[in-house]
Protein backbone atom coordinates (compact mmCIF):
# COMPACT_ATOMS: atom_id res chain seq x y z
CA UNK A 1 -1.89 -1.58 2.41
CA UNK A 2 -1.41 -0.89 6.23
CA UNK A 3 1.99 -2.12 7.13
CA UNK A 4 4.20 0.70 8.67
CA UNK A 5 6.79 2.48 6.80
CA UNK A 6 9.97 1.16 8.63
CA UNK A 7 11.75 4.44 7.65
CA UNK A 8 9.59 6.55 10.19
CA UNK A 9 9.29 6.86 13.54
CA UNK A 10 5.01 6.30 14.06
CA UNK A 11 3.10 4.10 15.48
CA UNK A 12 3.12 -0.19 14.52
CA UNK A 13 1.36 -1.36 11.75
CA UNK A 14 -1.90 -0.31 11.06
CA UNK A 15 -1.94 2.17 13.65
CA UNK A 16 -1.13 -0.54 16.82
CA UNK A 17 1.75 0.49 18.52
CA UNK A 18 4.73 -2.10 18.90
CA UNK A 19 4.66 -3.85 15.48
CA UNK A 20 6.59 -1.53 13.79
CA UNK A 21 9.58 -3.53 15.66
CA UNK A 22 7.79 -6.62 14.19
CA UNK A 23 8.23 -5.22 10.37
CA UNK A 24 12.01 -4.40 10.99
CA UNK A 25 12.62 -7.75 12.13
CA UNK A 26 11.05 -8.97 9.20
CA UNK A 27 13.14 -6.64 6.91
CA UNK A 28 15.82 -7.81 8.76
CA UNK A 29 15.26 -11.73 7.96
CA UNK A 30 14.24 -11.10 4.51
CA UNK A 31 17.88 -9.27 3.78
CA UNK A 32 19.62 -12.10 5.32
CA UNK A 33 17.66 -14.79 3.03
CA UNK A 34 17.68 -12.97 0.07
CA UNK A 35 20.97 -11.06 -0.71
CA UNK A 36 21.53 -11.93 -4.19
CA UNK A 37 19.96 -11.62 -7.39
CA UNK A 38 16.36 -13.11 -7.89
CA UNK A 39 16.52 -14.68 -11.21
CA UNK A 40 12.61 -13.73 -11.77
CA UNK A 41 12.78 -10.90 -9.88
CA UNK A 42 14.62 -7.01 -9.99
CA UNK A 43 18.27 -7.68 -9.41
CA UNK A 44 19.77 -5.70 -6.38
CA UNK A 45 21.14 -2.34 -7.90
CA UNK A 46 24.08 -0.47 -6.35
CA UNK A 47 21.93 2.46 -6.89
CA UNK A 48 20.23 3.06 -3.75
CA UNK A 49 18.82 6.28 -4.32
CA UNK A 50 14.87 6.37 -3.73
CA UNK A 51 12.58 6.03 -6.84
CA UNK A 52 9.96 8.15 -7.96
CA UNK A 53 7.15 6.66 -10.37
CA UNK A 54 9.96 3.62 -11.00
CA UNK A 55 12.88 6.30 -11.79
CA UNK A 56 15.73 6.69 -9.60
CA UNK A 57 15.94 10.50 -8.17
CA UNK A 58 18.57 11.91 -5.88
CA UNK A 59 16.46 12.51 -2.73
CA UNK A 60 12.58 12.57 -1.38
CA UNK A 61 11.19 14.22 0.63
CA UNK A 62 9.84 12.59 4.10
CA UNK A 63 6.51 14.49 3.28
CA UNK A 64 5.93 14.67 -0.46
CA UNK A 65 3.96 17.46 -2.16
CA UNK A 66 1.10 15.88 -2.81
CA UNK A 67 0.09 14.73 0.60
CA UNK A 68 0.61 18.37 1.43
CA UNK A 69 -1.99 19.30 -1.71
CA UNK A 70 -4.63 16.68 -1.24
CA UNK A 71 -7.32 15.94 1.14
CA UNK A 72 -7.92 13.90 3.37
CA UNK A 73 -10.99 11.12 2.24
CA UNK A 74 -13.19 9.18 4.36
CA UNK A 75 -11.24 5.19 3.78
CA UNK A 76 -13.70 2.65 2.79
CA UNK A 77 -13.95 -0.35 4.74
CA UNK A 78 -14.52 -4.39 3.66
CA UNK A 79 -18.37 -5.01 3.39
CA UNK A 80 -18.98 -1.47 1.59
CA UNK A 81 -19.64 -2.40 -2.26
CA UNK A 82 -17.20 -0.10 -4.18
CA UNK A 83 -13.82 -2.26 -2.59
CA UNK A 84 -15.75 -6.20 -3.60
CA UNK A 85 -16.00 -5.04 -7.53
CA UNK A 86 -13.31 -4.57 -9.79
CA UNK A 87 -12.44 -0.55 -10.89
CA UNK A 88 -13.35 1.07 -14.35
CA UNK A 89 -9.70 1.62 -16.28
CA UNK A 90 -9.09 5.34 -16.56
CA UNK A 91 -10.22 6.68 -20.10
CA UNK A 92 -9.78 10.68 -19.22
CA UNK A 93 -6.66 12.32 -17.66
CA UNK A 94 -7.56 15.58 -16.65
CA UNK A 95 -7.03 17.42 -13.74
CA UNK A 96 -9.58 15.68 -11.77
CA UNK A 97 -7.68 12.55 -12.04
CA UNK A 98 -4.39 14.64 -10.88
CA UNK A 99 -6.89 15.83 -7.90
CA UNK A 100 -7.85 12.17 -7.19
CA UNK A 101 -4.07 10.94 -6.79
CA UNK A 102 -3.05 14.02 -4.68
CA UNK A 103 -6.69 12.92 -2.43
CA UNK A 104 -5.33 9.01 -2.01
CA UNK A 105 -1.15 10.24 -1.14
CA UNK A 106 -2.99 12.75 1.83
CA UNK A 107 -5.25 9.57 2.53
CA UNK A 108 -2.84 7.34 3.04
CA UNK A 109 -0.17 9.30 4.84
CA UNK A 110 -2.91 10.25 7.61
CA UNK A 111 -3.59 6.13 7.65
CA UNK A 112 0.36 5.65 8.37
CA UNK A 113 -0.14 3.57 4.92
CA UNK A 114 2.47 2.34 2.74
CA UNK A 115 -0.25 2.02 0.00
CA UNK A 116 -4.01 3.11 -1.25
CA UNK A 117 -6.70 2.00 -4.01
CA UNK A 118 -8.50 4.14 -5.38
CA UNK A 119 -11.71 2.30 -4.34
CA UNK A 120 -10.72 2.53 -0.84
CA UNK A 121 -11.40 6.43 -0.94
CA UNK A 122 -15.16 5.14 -2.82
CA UNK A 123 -13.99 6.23 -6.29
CA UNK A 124 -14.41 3.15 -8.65
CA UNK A 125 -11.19 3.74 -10.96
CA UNK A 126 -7.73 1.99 -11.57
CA UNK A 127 -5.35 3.92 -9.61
CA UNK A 128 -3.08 3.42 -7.02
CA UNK A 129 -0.22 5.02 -4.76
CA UNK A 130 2.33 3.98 -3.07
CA UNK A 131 5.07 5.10 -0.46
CA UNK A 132 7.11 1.84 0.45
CA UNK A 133 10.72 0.52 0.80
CA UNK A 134 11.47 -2.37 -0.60
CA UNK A 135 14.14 -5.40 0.72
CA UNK A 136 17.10 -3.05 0.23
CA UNK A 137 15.50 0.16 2.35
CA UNK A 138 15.39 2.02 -1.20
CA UNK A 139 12.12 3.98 -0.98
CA UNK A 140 9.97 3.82 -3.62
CA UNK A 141 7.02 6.84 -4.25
CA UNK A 142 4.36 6.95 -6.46
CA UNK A 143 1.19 6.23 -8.78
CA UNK A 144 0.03 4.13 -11.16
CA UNK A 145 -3.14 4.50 -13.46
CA UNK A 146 -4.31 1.12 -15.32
CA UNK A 147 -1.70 -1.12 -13.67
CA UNK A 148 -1.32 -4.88 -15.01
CA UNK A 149 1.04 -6.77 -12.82
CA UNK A 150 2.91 -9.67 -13.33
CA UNK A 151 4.49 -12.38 -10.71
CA UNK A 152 6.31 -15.38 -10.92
CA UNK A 153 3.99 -18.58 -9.95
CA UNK A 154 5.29 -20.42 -7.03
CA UNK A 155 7.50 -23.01 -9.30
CA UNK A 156 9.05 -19.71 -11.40
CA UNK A 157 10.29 -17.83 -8.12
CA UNK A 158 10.40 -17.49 -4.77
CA UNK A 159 7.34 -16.42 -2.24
CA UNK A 160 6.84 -16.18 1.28
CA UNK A 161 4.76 -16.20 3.65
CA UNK A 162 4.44 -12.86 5.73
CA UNK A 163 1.84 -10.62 8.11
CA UNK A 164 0.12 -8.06 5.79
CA UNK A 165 -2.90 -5.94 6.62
CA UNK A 166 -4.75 -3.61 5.10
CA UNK A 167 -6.45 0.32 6.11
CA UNK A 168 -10.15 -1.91 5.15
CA UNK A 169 -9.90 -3.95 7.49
CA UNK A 170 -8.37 -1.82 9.79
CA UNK A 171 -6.12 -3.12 12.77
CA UNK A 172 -5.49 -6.95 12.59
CA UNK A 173 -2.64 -8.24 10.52
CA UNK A 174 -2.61 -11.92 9.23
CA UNK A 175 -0.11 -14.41 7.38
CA UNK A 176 -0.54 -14.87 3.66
CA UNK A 177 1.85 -16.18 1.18
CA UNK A 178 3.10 -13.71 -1.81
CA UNK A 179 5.78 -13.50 -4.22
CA UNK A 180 8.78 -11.64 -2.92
CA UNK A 181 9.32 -9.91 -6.78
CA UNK A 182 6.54 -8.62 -8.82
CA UNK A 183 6.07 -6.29 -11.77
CA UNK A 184 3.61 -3.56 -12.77
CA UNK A 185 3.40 -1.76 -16.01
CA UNK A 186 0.95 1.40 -16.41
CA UNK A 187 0.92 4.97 -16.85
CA UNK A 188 1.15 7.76 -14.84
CA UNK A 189 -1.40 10.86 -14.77
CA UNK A 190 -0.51 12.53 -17.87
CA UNK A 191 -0.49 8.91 -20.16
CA UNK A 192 3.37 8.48 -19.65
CA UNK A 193 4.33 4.82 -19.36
CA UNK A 194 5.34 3.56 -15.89
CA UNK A 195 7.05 0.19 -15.08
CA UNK A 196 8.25 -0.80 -11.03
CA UNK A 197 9.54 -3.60 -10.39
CA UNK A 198 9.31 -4.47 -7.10
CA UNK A 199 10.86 -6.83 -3.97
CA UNK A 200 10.10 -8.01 -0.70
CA UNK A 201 8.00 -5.13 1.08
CA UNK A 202 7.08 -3.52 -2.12
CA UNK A 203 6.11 -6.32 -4.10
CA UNK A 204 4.05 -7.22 -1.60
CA UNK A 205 2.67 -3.78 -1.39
CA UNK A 206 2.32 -3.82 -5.32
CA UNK A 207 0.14 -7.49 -5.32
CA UNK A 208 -2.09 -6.00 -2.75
CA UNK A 209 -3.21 -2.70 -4.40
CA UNK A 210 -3.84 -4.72 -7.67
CA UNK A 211 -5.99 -6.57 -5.89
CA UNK A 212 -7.77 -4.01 -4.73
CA UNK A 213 -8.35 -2.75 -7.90
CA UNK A 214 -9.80 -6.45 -8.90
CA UNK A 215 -11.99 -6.15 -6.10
CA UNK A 216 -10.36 -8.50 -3.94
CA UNK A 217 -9.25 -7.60 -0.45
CA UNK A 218 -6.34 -9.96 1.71
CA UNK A 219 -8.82 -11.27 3.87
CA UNK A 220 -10.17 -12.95 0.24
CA UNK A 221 -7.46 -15.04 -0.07
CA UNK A 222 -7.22 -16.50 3.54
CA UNK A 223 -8.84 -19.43 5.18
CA UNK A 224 -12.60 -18.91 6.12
CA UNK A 225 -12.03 -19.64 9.67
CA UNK A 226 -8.68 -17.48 9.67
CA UNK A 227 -10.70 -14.51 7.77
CA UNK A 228 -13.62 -14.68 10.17
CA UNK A 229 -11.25 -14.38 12.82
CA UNK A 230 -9.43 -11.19 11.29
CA UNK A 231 -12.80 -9.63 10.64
CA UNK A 232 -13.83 -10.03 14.08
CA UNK A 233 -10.56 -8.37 15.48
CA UNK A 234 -11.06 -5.57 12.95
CA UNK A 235 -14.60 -4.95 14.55
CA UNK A 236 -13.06 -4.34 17.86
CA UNK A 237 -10.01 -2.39 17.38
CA UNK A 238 -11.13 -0.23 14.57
CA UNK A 239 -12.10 2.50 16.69
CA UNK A 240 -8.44 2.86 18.23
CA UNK A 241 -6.95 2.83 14.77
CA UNK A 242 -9.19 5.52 13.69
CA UNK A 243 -8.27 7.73 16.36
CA UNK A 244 -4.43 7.36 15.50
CA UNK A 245 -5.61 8.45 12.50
CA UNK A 246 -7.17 11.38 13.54
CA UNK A 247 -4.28 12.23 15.55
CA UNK A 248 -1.85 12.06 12.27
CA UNK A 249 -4.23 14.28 10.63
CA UNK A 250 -4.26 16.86 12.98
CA UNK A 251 -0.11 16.53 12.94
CA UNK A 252 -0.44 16.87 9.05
CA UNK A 253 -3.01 19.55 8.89
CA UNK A 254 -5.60 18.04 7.33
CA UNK A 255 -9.25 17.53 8.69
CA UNK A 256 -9.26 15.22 11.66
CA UNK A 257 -12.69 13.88 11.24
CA UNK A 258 -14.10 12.86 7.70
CA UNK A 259 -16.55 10.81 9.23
CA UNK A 260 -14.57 7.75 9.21
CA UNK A 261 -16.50 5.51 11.61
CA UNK A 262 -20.12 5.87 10.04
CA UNK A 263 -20.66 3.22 6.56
């Protein structure tokens, strides 16, 4: 998911400078409407220290370690097969799979990401990262390996409608309704079980990497004439956004060019 982590001080979302001010706002709103308790949702904890993998840890780093120990991988991009089919569930945890997560936290740092699918670095399995804050600014870091997520419907709790985007369709951002709490159960690399429960931001950050997963992208779930349009942006901006991600690569030091531009 491309939206910008508000915590840093980068470029917008998706790589397009100036609507990183547009996110905060939005934090900003969704604190005021939603200070209390959701009653299908994770109640607001006085504990605001950041989570890692779901558990509450005294401090994170801004870089984690394994951005610093993966490598950067080429992202896929909507049209390419691999991100329109759903992923195989993980069966072996070795240290390939530890390899693989390390590969999508380096991948989606250089993307100024706040989330990655596995299938959108072209490897067909469920697993997903994450490095996201959620309505309260508590960061939340971490993987999941066969999630299952659960949301309220519409009538259980409530969901909004917000500008998301996502590093496939690189560059445009468009408005799509989502629940503001959400839950995901799973394990992390080694078989432990993993549960985050999730609000605002992060659920929304949650939804769409499941989705990816299930082979469905954002621009799935919008209006044909409003997903043409977002396409169409996305086929004449990309190009920028790629080079901002070049540019955080180089800052990082990982490999600046993977090739990104050529399917």
């Amino acid at each position: 998911m491309s939206n910008h982590r508000g915590y840093r001080d980068r470029v917008g979302l998706s790589g397009i400078p100036g609507l990183g001010a547009l996110l905060r706002r939005r934090r900003r709103r969704e604190g005021d409407l939603h200070q209390g308790p959701h009653p299908q949702g994770p109640h607001p904890s006085p504990d605001r220290r950041p989570r890692l993998d779901g558990v509450p840890v005294d401090s994170l780093p801004p870089i984690v370690p394994e951005v610093r120990r993966g490598v950067r991988r080429r992202v896929t991009v909507v049209g390419e097969p691999v991100v329109h089919r759903p992923c195989r569930p993980v069966t072996v945890f070795d240290e390939a799979l530890g390899t693989l997560i390390d590969d999508l936290f380096a991948s989606m740092e250089v993307a100024h990401g706040v989330g990655l699918a596995a299938n959108q670095i072209g490897v067909d399995l469920r697993v997903f990262v994450y490095d996201c804050p959620d309505t309260w600014q508590v960061r939340h870091v971490g993987h999941v390996v066969n999630p299952v997520l659960e949301v309220p419907t519409p009538q259980e709790g409530p969901w909004q409608q917000r500008s998301e985007g996502c590093l496939s369709v690189p560059g445009p951002v468009a408005d799509l309704s989502r629940s503001l709490s959400a839950v995901v159960t799973g394990v992390d690399r080694y078989g432990r079980p993993v549960r985050l429960e999730g609000h605002g931001l992060f659920a929304r950050a949650l939804q769409h990497e499941c989705d990816h997963l299930d082979g469905t992208l954002y621009v799935d779930r919008l209006a044909p004439a409003a997903r043409a349009a977002v396409l169409r942006e996305s086929e004449s901006i990309r190009g920028e956004v790629w080079a901002s991600w070049d540019q955080r690569a180089q800052e990082l030091g990982k490999q600046a060019d993977v090739g990104q531009g050529i399917l």
